[in-house]
C-alpha atoms as a PDB file:
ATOM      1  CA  UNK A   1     -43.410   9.964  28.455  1.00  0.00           C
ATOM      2  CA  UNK A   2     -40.929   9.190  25.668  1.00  0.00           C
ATOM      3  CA  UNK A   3     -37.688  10.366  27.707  1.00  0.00           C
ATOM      4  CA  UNK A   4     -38.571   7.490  30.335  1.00  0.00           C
ATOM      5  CA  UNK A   5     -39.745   5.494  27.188  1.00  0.00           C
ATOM      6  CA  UNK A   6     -36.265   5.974  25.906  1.00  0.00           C
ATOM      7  CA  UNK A   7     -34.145   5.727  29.397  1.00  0.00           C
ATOM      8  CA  UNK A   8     -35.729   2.294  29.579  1.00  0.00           C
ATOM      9  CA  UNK A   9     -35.092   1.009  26.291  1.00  0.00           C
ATOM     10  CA  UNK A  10     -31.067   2.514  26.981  1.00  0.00           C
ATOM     11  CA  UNK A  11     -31.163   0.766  29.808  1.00  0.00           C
ATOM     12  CA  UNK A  12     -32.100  -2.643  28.128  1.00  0.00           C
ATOM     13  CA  UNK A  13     -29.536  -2.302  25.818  1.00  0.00           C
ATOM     14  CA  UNK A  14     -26.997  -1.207  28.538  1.00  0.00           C
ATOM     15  CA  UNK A  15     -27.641  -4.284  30.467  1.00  0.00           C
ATOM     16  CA  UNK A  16     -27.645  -6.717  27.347  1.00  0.00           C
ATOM     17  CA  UNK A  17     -24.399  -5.404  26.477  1.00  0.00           C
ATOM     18  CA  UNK A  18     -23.146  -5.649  30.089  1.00  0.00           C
ATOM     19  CA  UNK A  19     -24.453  -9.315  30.110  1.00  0.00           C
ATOM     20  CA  UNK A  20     -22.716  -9.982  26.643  1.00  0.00           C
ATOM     21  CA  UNK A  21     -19.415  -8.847  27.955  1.00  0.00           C
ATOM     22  CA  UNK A  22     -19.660 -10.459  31.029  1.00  0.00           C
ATOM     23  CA  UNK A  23     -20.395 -13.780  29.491  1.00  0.00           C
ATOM     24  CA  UNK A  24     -17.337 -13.607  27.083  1.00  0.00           C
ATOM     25  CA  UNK A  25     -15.198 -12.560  29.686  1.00  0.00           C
ATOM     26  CA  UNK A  26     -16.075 -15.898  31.554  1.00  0.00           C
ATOM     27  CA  UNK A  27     -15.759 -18.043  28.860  1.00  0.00           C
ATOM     28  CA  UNK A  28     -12.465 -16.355  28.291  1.00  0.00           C
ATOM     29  CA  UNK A  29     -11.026 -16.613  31.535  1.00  0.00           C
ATOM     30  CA  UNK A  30     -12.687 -20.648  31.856  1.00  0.00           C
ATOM     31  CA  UNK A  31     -10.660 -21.229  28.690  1.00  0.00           C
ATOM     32  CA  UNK A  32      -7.272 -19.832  29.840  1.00  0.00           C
ATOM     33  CA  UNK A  33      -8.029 -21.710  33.366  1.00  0.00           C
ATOM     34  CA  UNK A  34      -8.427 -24.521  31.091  1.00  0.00           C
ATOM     35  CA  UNK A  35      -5.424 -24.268  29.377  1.00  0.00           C
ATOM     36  CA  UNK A  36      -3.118 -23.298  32.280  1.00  0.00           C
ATOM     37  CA  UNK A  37      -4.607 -26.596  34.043  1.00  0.00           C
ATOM     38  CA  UNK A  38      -3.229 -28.122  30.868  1.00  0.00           C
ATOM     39  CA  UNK A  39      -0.080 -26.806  30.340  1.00  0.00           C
ATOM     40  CA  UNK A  40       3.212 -28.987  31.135  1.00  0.00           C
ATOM     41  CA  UNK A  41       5.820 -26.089  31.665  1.00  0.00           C
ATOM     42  CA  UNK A  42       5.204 -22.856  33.780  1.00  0.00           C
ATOM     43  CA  UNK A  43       5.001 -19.008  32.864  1.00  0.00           C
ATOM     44  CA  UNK A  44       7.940 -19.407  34.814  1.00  0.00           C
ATOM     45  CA  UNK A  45       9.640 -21.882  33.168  1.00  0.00           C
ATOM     46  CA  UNK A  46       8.883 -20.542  29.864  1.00  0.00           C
ATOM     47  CA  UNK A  47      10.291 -17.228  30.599  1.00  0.00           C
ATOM     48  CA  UNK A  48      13.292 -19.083  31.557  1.00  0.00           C
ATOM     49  CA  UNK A  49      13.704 -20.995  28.201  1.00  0.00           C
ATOM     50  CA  UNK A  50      12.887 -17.799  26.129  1.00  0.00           C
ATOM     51  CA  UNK A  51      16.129 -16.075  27.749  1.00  0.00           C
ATOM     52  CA  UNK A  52      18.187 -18.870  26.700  1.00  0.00           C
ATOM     53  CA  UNK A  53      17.605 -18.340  23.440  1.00  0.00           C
ATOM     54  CA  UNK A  54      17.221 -14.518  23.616  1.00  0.00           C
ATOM     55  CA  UNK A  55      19.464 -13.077  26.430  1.00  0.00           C
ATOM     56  CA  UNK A  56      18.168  -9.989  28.246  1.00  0.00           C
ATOM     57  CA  UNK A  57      15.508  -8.965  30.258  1.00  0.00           C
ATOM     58  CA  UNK A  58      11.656 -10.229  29.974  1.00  0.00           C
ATOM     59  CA  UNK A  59       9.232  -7.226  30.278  1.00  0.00           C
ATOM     60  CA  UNK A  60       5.798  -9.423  29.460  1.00  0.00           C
ATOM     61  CA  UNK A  61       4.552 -12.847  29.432  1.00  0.00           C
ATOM     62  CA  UNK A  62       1.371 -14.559  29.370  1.00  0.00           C
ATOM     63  CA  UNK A  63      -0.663 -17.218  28.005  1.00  0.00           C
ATOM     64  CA  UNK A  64      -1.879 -16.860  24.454  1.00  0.00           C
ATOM     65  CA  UNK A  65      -3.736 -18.790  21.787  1.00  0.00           C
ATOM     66  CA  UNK A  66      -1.924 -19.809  18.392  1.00  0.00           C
ATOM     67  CA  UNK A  67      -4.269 -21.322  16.070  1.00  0.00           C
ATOM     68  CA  UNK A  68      -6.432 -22.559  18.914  1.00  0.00           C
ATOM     69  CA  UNK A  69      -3.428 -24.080  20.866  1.00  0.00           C
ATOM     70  CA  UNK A  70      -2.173 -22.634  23.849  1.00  0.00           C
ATOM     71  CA  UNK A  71       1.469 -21.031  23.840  1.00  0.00           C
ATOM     72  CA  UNK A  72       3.568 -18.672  26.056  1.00  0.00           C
ATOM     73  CA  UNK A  73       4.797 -15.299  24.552  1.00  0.00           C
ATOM     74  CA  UNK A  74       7.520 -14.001  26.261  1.00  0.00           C
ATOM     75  CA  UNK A  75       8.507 -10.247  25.094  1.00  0.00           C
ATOM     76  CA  UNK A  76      12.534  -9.363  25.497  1.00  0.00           C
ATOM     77  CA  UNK A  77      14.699  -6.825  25.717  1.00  0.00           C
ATOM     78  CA  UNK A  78      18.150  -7.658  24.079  1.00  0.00           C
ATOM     79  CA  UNK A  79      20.555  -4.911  23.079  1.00  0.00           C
ATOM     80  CA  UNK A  80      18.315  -2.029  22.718  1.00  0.00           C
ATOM     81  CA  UNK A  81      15.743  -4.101  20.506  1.00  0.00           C
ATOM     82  CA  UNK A  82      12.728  -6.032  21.916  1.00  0.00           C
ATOM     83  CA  UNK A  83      12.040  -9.775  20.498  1.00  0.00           C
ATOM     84  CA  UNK A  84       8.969 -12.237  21.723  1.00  0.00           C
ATOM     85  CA  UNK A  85       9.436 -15.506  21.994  1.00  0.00           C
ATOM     86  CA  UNK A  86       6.647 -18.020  21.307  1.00  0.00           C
ATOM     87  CA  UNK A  87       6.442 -21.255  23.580  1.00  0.00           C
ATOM     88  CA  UNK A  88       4.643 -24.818  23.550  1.00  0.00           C
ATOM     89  CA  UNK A  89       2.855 -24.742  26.637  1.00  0.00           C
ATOM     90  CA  UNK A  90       3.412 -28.891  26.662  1.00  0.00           C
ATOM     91  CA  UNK A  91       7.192 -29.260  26.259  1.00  0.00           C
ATOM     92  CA  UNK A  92       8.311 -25.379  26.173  1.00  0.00           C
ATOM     93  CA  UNK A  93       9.783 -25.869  22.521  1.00  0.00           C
ATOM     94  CA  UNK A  94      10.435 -22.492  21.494  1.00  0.00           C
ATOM     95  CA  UNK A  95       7.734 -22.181  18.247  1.00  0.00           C
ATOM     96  CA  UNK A  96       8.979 -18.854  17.144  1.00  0.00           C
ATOM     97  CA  UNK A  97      11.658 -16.229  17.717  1.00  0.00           C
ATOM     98  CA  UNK A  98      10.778 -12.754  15.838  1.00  0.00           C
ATOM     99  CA  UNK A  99      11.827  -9.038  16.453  1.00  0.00           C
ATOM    100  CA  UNK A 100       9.674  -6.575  17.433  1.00  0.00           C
ATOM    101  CA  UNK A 101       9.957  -3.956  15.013  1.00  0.00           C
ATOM    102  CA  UNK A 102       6.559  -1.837  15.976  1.00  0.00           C
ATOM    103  CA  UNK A 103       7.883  -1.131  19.841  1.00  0.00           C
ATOM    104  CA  UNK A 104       5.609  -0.197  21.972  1.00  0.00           C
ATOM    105  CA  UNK A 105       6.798  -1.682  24.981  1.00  0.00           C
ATOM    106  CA  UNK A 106       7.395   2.004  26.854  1.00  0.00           C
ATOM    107  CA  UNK A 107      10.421   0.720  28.490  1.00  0.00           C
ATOM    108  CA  UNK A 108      12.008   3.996  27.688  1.00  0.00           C
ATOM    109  CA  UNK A 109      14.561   2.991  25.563  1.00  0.00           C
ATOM    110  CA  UNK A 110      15.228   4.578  22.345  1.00  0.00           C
ATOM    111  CA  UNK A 111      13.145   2.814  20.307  1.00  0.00           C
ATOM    112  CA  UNK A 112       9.645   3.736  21.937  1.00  0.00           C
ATOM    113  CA  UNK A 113       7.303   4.517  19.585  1.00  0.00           C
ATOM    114  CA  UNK A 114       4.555   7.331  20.125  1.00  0.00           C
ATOM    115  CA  UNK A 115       0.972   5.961  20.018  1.00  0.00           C
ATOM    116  CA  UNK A 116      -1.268   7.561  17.596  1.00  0.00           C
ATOM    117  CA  UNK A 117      -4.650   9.298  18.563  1.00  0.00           C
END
């Protein structure tokens, strides 16, 4: 009587937690929708304004939050090192331009670092 006492009560919190998760991940993706809806430049076109300022090749970009406003990050390769480029999703003014110095971008290069277990 208590192990089906106990598989129901796992079971509740199994499908809380499932219900949590799902919930967040809604709300998530209805806010990125949101801002991609809002967003004056393209992934695109922000990849394209993140190479002009750092030559090279773009291995990631997405849409981010900054301080609850939408930006870009772009992630470059440039001469061995990796940079990522922050983006205004409005006008594609390039908010920041930092190296990567913890590189974990497995692009095989030297600078790779090994994760930790």
């Amino acid at each position: 009587m208590k192990k089906i006492a106990i598989l129901g009560l796992l079971t509740l919190i199994l499908a809380t937690a499932t219900m949590t998760v799902k919930a967040w991940a809604d709300e998530n993706n209805a806010k990125n929708d949101k801002a991609l809806a809002e967003a004056r430049i393209t992934l695109n076109q922000a990849v394209s304004g993140a190479l002009a300022v750092v030559p090279g090749k773009a291995i990631s970009a997405e849409l981010d939050d900054e301080d609850a406003t939408a930006v870009y990050r772009v992630e470059i390769v440039s001469h061995e090192k990796t940079y990522r480029v922050t983006l205004d999703t409005q006008n594609g003014k390039v908010l920041a331009k930092q190296l990567d110095t913890a590189d974990n971008d497995h692009d095989g290069d030297k600078n790779d670092k090994k994760d930790k277990d």
